[in-house]
PDB file of N, CA and C in Angstrom:
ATOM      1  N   UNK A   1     134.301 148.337  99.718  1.00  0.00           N
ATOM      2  CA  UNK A   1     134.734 147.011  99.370  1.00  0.00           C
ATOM      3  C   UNK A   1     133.498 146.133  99.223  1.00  0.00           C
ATOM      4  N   UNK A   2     133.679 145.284  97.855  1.00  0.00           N
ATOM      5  CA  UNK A   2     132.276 144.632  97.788  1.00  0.00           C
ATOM      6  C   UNK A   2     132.306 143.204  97.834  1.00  0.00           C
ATOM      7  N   UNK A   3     132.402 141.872  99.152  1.00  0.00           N
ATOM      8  CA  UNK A   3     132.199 141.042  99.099  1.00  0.00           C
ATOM      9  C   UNK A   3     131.816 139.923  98.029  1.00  0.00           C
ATOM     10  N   UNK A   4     131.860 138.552  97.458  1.00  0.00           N
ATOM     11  CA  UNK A   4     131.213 137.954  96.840  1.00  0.00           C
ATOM     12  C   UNK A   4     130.428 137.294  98.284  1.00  0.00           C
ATOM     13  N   UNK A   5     129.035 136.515  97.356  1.00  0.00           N
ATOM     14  CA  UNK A   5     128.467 135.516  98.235  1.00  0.00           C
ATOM     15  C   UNK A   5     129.368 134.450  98.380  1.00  0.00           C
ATOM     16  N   UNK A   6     129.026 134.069  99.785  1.00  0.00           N
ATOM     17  CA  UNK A   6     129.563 133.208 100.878  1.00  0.00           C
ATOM     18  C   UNK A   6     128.891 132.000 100.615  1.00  0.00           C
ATOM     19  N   UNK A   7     129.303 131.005 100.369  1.00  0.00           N
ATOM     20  CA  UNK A   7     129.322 129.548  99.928  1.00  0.00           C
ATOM     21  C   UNK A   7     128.694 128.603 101.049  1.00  0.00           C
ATOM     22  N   UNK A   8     127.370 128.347 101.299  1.00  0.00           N
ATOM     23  CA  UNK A   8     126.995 127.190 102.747  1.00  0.00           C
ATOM     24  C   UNK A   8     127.926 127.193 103.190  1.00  0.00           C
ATOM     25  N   UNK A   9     128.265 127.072 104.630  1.00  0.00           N
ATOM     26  CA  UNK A   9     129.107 126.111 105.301  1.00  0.00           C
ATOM     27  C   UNK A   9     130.965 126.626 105.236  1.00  0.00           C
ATOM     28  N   UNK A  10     131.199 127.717 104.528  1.00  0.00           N
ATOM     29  CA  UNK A  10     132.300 128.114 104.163  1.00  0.00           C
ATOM     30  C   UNK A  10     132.408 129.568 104.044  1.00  0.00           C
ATOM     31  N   UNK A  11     132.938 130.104 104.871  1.00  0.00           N
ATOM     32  CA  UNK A  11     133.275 131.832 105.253  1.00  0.00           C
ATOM     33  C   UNK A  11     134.525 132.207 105.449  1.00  0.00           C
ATOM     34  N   UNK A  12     135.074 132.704 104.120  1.00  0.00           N
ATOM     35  CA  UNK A  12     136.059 133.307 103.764  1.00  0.00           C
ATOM     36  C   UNK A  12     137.460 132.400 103.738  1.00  0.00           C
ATOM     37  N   UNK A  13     136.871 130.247 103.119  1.00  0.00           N
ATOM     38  CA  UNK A  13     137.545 129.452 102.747  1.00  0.00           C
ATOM     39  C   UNK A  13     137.766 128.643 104.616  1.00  0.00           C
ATOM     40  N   UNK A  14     137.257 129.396 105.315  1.00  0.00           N
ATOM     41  CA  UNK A  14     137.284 128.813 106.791  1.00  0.00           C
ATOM     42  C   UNK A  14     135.732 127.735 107.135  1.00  0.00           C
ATOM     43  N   UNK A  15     135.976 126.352 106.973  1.00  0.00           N
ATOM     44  CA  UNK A  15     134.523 125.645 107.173  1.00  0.00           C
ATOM     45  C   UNK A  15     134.213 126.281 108.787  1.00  0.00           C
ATOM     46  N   UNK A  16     133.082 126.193 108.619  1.00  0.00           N
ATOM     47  CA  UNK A  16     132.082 126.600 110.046  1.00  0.00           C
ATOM     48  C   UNK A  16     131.788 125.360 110.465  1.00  0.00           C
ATOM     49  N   UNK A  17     131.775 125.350 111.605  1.00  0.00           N
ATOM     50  CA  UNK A  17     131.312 124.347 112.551  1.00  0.00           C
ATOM     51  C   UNK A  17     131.164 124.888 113.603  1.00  0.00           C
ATOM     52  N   UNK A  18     129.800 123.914 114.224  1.00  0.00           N
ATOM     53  CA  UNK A  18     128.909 124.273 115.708  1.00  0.00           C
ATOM     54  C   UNK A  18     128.728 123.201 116.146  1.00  0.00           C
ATOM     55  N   UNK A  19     128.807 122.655 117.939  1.00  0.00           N
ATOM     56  CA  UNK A  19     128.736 121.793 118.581  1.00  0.00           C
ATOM     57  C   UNK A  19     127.444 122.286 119.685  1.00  0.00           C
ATOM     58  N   UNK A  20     126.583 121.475 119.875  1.00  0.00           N
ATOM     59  CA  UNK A  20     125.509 121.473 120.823  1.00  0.00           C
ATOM     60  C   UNK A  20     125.569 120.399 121.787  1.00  0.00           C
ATOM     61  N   UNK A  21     125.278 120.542 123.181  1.00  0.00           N
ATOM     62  CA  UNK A  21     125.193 119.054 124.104  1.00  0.00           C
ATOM     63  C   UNK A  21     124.049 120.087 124.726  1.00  0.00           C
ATOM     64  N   UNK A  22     123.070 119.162 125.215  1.00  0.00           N
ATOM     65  CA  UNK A  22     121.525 119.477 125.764  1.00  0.00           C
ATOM     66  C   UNK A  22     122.128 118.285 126.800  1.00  0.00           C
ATOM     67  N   UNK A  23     121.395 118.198 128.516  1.00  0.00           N
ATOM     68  CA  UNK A  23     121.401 117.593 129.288  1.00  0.00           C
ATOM     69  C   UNK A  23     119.951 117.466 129.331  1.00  0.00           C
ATOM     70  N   UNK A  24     119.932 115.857 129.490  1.00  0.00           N
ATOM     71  CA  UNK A  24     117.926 115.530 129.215  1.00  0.00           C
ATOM     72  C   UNK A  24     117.488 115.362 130.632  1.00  0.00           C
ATOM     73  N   UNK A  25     116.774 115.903 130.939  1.00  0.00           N
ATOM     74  CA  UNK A  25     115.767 115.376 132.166  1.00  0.00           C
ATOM     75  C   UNK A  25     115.178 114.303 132.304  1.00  0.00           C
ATOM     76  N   UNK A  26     115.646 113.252 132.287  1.00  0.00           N
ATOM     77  CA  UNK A  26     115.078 111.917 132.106  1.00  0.00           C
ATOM     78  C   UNK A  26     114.589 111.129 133.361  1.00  0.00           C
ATOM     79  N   UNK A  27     113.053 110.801 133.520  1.00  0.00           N
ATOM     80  CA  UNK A  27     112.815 110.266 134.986  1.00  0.00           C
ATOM     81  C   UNK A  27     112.495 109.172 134.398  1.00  0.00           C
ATOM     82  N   UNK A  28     112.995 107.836 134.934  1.00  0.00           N
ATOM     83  CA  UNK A  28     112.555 106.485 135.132  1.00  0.00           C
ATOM     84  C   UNK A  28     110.759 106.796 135.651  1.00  0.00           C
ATOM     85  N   UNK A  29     109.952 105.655 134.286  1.00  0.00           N
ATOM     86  CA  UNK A  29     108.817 105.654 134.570  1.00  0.00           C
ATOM     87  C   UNK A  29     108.391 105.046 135.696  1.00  0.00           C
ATOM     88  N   UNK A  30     107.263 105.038 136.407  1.00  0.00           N
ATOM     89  CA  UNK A  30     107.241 104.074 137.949  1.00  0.00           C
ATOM     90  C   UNK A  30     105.443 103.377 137.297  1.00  0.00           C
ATOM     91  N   UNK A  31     105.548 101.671 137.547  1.00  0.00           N
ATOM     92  CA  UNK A  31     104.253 101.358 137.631  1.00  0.00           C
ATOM     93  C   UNK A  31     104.065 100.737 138.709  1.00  0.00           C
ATOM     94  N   UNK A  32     102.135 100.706 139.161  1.00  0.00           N
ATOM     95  CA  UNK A  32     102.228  99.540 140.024  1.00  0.00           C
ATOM     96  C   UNK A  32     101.109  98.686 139.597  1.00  0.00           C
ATOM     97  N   UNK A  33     101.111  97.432 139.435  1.00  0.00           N
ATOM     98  CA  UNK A  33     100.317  96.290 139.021  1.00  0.00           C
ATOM     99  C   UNK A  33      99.773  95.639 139.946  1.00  0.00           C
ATOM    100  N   UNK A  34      98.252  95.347 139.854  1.00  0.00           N
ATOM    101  CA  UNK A  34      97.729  94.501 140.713  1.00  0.00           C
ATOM    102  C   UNK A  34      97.061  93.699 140.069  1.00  0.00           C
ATOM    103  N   UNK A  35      97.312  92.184 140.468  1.00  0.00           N
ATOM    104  CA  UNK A  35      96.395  90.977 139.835  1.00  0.00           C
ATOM    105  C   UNK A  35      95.540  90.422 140.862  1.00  0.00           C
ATOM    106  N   UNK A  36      94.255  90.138 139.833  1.00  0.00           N
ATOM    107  CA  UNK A  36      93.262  89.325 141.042  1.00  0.00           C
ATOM    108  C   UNK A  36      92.948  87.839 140.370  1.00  0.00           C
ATOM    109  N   UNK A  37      93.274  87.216 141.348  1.00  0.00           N
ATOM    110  CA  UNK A  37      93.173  85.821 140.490  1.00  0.00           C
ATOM    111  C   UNK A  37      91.168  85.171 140.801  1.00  0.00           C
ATOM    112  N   UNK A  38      91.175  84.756 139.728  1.00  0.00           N
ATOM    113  CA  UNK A  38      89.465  84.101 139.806  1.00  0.00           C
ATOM    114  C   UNK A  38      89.867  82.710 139.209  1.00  0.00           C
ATOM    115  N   UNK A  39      90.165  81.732 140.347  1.00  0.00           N
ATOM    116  CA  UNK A  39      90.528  80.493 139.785  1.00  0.00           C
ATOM    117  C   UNK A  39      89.396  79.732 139.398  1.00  0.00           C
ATOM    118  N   UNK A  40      88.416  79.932 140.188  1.00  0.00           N
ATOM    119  CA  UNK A  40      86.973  79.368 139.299  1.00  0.00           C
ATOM    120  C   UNK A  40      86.439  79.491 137.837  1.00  0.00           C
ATOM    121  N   UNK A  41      87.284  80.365 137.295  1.00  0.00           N
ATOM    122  CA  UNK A  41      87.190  80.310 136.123  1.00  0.00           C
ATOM    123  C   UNK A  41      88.571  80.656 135.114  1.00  0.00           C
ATOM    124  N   UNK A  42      89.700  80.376 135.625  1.00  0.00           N
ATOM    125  CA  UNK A  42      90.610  80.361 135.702  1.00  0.00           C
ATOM    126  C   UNK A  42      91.164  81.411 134.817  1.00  0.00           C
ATOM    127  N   UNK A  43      90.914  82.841 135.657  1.00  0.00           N
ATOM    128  CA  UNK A  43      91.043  84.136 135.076  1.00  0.00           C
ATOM    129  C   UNK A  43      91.694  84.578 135.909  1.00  0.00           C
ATOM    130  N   UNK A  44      92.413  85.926 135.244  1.00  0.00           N
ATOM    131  CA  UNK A  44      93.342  87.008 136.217  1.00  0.00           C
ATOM    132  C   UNK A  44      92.865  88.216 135.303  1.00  0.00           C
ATOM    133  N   UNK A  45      92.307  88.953 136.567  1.00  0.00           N
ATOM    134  CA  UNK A  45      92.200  90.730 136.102  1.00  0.00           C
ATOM    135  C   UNK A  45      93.548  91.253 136.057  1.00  0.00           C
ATOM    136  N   UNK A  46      93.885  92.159 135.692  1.00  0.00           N
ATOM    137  CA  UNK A  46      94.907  92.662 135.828  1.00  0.00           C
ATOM    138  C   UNK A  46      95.048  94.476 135.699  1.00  0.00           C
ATOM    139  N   UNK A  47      95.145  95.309 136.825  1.00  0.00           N
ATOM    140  CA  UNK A  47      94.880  96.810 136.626  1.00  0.00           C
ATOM    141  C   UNK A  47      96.118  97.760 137.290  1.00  0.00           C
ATOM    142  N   UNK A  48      96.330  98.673 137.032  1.00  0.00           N
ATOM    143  CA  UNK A  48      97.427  99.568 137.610  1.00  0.00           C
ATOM    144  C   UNK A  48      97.238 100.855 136.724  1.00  0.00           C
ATOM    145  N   UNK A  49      98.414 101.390 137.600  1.00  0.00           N
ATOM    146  CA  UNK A  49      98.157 103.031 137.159  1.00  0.00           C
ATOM    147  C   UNK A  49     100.433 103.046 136.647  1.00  0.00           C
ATOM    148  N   UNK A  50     100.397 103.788 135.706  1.00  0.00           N
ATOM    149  CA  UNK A  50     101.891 104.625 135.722  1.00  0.00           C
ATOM    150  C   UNK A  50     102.044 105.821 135.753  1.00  0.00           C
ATOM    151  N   UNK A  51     103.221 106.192 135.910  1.00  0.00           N
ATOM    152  CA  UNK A  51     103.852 107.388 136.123  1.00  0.00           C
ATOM    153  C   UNK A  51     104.906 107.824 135.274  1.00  0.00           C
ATOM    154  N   UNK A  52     104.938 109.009 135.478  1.00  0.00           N
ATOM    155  CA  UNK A  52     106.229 109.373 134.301  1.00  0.00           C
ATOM    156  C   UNK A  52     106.351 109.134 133.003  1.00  0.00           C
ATOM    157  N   UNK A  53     104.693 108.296 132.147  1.00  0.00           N
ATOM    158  CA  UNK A  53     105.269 107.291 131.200  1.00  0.00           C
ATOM    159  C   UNK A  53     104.716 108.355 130.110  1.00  0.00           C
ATOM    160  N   UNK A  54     105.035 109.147 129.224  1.00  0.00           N
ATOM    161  CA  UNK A  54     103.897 109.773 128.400  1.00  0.00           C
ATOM    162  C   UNK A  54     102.538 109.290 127.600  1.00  0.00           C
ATOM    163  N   UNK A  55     101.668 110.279 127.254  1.00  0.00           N
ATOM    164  CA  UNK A  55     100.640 109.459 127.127  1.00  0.00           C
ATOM    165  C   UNK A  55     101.334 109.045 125.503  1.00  0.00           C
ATOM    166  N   UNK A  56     100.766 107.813 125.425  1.00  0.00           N
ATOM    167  CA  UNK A  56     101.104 107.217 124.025  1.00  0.00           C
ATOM    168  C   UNK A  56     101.978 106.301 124.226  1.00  0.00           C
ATOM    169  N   UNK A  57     102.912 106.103 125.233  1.00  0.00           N
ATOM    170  CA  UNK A  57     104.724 105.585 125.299  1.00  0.00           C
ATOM    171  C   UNK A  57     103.640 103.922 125.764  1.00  0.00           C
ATOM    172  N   UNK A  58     104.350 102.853 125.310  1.00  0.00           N
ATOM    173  CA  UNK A  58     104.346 101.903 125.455  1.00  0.00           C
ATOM    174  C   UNK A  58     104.377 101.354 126.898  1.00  0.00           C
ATOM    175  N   UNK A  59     103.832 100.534 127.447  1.00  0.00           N
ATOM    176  CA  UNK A  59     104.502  99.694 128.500  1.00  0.00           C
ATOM    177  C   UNK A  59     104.251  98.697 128.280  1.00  0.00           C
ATOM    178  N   UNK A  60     105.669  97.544 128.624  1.00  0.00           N
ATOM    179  CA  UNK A  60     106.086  96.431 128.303  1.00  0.00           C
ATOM    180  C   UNK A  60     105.809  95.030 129.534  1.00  0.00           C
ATOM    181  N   UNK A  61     104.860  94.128 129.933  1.00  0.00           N
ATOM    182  CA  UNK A  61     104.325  93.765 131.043  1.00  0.00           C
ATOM    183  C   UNK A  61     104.891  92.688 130.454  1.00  0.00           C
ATOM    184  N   UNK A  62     105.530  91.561 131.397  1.00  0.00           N
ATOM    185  CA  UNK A  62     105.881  90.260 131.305  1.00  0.00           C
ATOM    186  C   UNK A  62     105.449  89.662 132.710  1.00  0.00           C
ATOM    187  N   UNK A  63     104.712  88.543 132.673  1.00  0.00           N
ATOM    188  CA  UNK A  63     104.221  87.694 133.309  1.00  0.00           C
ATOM    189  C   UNK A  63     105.060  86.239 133.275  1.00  0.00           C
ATOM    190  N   UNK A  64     105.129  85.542 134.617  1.00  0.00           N
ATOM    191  CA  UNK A  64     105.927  84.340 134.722  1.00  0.00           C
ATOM    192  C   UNK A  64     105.409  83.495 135.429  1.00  0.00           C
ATOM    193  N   UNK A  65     104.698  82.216 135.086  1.00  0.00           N
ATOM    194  CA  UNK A  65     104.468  81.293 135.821  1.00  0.00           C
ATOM    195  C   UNK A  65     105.117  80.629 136.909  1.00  0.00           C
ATOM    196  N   UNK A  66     104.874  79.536 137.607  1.00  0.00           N
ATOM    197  CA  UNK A  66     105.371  78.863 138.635  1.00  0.00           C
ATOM    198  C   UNK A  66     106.758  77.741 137.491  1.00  0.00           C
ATOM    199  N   UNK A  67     106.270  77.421 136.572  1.00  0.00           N
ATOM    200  CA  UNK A  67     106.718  76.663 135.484  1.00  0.00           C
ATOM    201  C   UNK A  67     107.753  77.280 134.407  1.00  0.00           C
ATOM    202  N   UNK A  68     107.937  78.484 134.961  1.00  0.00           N
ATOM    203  CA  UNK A  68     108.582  79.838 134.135  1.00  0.00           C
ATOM    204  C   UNK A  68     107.983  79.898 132.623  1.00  0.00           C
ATOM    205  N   UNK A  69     106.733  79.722 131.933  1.00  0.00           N
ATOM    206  CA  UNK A  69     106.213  80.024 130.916  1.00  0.00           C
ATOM    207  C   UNK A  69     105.797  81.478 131.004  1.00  0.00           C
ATOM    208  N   UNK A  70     106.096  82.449 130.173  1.00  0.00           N
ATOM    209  CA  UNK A  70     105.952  83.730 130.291  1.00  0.00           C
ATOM    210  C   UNK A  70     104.576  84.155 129.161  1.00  0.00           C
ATOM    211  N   UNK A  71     104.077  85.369 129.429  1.00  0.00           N
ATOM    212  CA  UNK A  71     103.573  85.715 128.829  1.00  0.00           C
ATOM    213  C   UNK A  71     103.526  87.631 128.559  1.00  0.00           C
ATOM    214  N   UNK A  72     104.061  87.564 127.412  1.00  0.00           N
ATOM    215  CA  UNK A  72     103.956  89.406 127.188  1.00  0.00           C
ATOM    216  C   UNK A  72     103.074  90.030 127.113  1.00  0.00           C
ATOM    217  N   UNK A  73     102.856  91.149 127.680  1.00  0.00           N
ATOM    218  CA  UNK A  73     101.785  92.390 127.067  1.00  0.00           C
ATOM    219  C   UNK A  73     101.974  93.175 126.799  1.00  0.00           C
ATOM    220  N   UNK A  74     102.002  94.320 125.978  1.00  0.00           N
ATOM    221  CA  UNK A  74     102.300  95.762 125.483  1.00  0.00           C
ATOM    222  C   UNK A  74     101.459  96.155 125.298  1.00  0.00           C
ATOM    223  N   UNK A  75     101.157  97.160 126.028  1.00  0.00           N
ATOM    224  CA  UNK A  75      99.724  98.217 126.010  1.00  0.00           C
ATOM    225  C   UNK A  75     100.444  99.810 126.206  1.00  0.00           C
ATOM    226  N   UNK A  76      99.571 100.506 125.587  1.00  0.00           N
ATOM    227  CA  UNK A  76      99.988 102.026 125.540  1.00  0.00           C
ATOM    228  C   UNK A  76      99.355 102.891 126.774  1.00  0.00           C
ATOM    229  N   UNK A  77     100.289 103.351 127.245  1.00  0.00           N
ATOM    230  CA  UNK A  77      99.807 104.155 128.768  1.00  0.00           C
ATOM    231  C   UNK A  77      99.014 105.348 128.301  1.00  0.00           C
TER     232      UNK A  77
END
């Protein structure tokens, strides 16, 4: 018995279908920030280390005054 070719996606007028679910390992990144204030010249260092974050992945730093004026930073870990 000699078959014809089978059409993408369609075997013997029956569509094919496949379902996948993957469970992600996902860890919350952890940072810790330390500021040093130099009011004499009215500067702030600012240094820390993260975790979990890959290299390249963004981190998103928001700063808040006494006055609530904020200021963003985004730097790549």
């Amino acid at each position: 018995m000699v078959k014809s070719p089978l059409t993408p996606g369609i075997d013997s007028n029956n569509p094919l279908t496949a379902d996948d679910a993957e469970e992600l390992d996902a860890t919350a990144g952890n940072l810790t920030v330390d500021l040093v204030l130099d009011n004499a010249n009215d500067q702030a260092d600012i240094t820390g280390t993260s975790q979990d974050i890959p290299t390249g992945g963004t981190v998103d730093l928001v700063l808040t005054d006494v006055d609530g004026n904020t200021i963003e930073i985004n730097d790549v870990a």
